[in-house]
C-alpha atoms as a PDB file:
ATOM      1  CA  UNK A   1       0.654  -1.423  14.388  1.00  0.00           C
ATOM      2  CA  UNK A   2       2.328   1.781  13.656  1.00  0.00           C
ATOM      3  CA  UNK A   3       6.085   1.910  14.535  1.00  0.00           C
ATOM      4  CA  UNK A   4       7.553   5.708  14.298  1.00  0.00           C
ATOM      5  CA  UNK A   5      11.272   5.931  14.623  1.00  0.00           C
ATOM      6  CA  UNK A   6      13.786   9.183  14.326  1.00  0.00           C
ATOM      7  CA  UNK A   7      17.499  10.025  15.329  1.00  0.00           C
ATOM      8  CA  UNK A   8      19.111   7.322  12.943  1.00  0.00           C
ATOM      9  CA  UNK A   9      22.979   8.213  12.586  1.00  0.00           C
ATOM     10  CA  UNK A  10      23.743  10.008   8.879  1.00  0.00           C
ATOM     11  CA  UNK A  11      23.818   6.822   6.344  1.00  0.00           C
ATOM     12  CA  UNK A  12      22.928   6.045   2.717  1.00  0.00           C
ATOM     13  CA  UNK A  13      19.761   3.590   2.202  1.00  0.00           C
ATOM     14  CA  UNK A  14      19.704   1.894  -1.432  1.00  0.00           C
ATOM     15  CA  UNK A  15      17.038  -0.004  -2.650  1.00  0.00           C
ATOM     16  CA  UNK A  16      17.828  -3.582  -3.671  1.00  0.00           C
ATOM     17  CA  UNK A  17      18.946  -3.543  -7.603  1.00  0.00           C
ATOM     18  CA  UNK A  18      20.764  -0.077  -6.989  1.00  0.00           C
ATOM     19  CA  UNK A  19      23.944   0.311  -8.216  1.00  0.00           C
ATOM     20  CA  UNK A  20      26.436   2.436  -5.352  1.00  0.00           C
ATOM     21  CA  UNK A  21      28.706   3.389  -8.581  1.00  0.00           C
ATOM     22  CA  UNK A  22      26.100   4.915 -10.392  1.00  0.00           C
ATOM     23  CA  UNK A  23      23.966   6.066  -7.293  1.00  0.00           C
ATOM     24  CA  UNK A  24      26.837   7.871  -5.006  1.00  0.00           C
ATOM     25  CA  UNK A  25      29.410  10.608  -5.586  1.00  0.00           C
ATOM     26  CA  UNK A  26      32.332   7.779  -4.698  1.00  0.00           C
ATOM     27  CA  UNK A  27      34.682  11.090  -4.131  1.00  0.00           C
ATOM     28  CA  UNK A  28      32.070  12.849  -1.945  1.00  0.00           C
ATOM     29  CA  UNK A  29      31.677   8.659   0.216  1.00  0.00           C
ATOM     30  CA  UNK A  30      35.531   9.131   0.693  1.00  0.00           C
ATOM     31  CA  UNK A  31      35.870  12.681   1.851  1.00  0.00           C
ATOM     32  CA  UNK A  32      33.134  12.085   4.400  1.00  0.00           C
ATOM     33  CA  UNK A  33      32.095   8.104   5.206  1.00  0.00           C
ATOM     34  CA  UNK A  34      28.726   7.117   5.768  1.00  0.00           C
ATOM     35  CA  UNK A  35      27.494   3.581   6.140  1.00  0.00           C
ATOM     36  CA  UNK A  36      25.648   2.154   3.038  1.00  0.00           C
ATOM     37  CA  UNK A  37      22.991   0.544   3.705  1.00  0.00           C
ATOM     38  CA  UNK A  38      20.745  -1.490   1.032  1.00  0.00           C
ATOM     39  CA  UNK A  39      17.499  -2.165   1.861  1.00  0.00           C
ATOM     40  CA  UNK A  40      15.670  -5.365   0.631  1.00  0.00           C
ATOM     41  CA  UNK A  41      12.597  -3.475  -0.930  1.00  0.00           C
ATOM     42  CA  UNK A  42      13.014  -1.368  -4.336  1.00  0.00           C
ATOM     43  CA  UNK A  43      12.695   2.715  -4.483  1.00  0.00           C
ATOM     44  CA  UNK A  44      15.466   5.215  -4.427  1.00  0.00           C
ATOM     45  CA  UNK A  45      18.811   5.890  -2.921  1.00  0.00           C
ATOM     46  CA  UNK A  46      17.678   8.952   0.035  1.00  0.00           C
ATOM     47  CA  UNK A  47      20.213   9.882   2.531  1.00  0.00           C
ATOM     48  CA  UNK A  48      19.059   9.948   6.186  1.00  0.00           C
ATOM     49  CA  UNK A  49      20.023  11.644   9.590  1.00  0.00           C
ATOM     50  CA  UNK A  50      19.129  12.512  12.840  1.00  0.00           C
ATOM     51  CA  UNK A  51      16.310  14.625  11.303  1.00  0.00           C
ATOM     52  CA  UNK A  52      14.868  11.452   9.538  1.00  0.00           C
ATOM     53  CA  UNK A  53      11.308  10.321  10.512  1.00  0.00           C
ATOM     54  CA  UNK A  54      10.311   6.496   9.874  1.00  0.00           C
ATOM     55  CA  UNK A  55       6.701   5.547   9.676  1.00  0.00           C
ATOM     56  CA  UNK A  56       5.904   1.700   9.300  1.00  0.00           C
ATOM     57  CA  UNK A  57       2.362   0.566   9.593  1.00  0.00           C
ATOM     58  CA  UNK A  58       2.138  -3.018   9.998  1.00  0.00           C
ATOM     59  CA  UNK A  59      -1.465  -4.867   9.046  1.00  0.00           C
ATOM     60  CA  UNK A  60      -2.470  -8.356   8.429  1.00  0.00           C
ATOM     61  CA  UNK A  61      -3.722  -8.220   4.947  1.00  0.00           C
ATOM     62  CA  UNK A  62      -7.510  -8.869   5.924  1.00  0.00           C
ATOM     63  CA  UNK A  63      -7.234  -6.086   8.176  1.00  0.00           C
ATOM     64  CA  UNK A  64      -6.881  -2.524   5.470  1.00  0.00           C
ATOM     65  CA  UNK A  65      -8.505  -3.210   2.568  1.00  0.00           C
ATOM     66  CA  UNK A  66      -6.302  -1.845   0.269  1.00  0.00           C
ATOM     67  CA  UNK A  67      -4.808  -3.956  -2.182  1.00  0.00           C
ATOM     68  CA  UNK A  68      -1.258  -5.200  -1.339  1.00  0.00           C
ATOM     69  CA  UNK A  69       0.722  -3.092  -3.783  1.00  0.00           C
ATOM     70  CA  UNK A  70       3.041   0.102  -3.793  1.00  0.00           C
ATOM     71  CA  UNK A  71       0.531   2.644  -5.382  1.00  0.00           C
ATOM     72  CA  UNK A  72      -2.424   1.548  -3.530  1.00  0.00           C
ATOM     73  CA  UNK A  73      -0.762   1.980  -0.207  1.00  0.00           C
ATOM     74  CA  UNK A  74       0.389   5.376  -0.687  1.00  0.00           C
ATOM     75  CA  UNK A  75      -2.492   6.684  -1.566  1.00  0.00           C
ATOM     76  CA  UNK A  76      -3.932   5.136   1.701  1.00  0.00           C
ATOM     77  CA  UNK A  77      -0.997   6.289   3.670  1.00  0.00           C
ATOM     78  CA  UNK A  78      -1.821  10.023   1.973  1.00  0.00           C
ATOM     79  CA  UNK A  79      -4.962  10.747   3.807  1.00  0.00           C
ATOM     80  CA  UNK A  80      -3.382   9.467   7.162  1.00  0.00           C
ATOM     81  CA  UNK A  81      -0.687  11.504   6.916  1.00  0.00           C
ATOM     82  CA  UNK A  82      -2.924  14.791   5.091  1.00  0.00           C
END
């Protein structure tokens, strides 16, 4: 499966161990409020909007053989989306 989604409202996604006071302007979260959402995987803190695109490809292991890690699946990912 491939699930594409866009026009998300403006929020902040953190990965799981991310710290908000270290990872957002707490002055800049005040003067404009935007949900904060943490998500359950690692990576960065991004900020996304209407103009955010999701791509989610959804396999049963067997299925791609590329090895179930991060780096792996990029570079998969890369020529798909190249």
């Amino acid at each position: 499966w491939c699930v594409i989604n866009h026009g998300s409202p403006p929020a902040i996604v953190m990965g799981i161990s991310g710290q908000p006071d270290q990872l957002i302007h707490q002055d800049r979260l005040h003067a404009a409020p935007l949900p904060v959402i943490r998500r359950f995987s690692g990576g960065g803190t991004v900020v996304i909007d209407e103009q955010t695109l999701f791509v989610t490809f959804i396999f049963n292991s067997p299925t791609l053989p590329v090895a179930a890690f991060p780096e792996p699946i990029m570079r998969w990912t890369e020529q798909i989306y190249q």
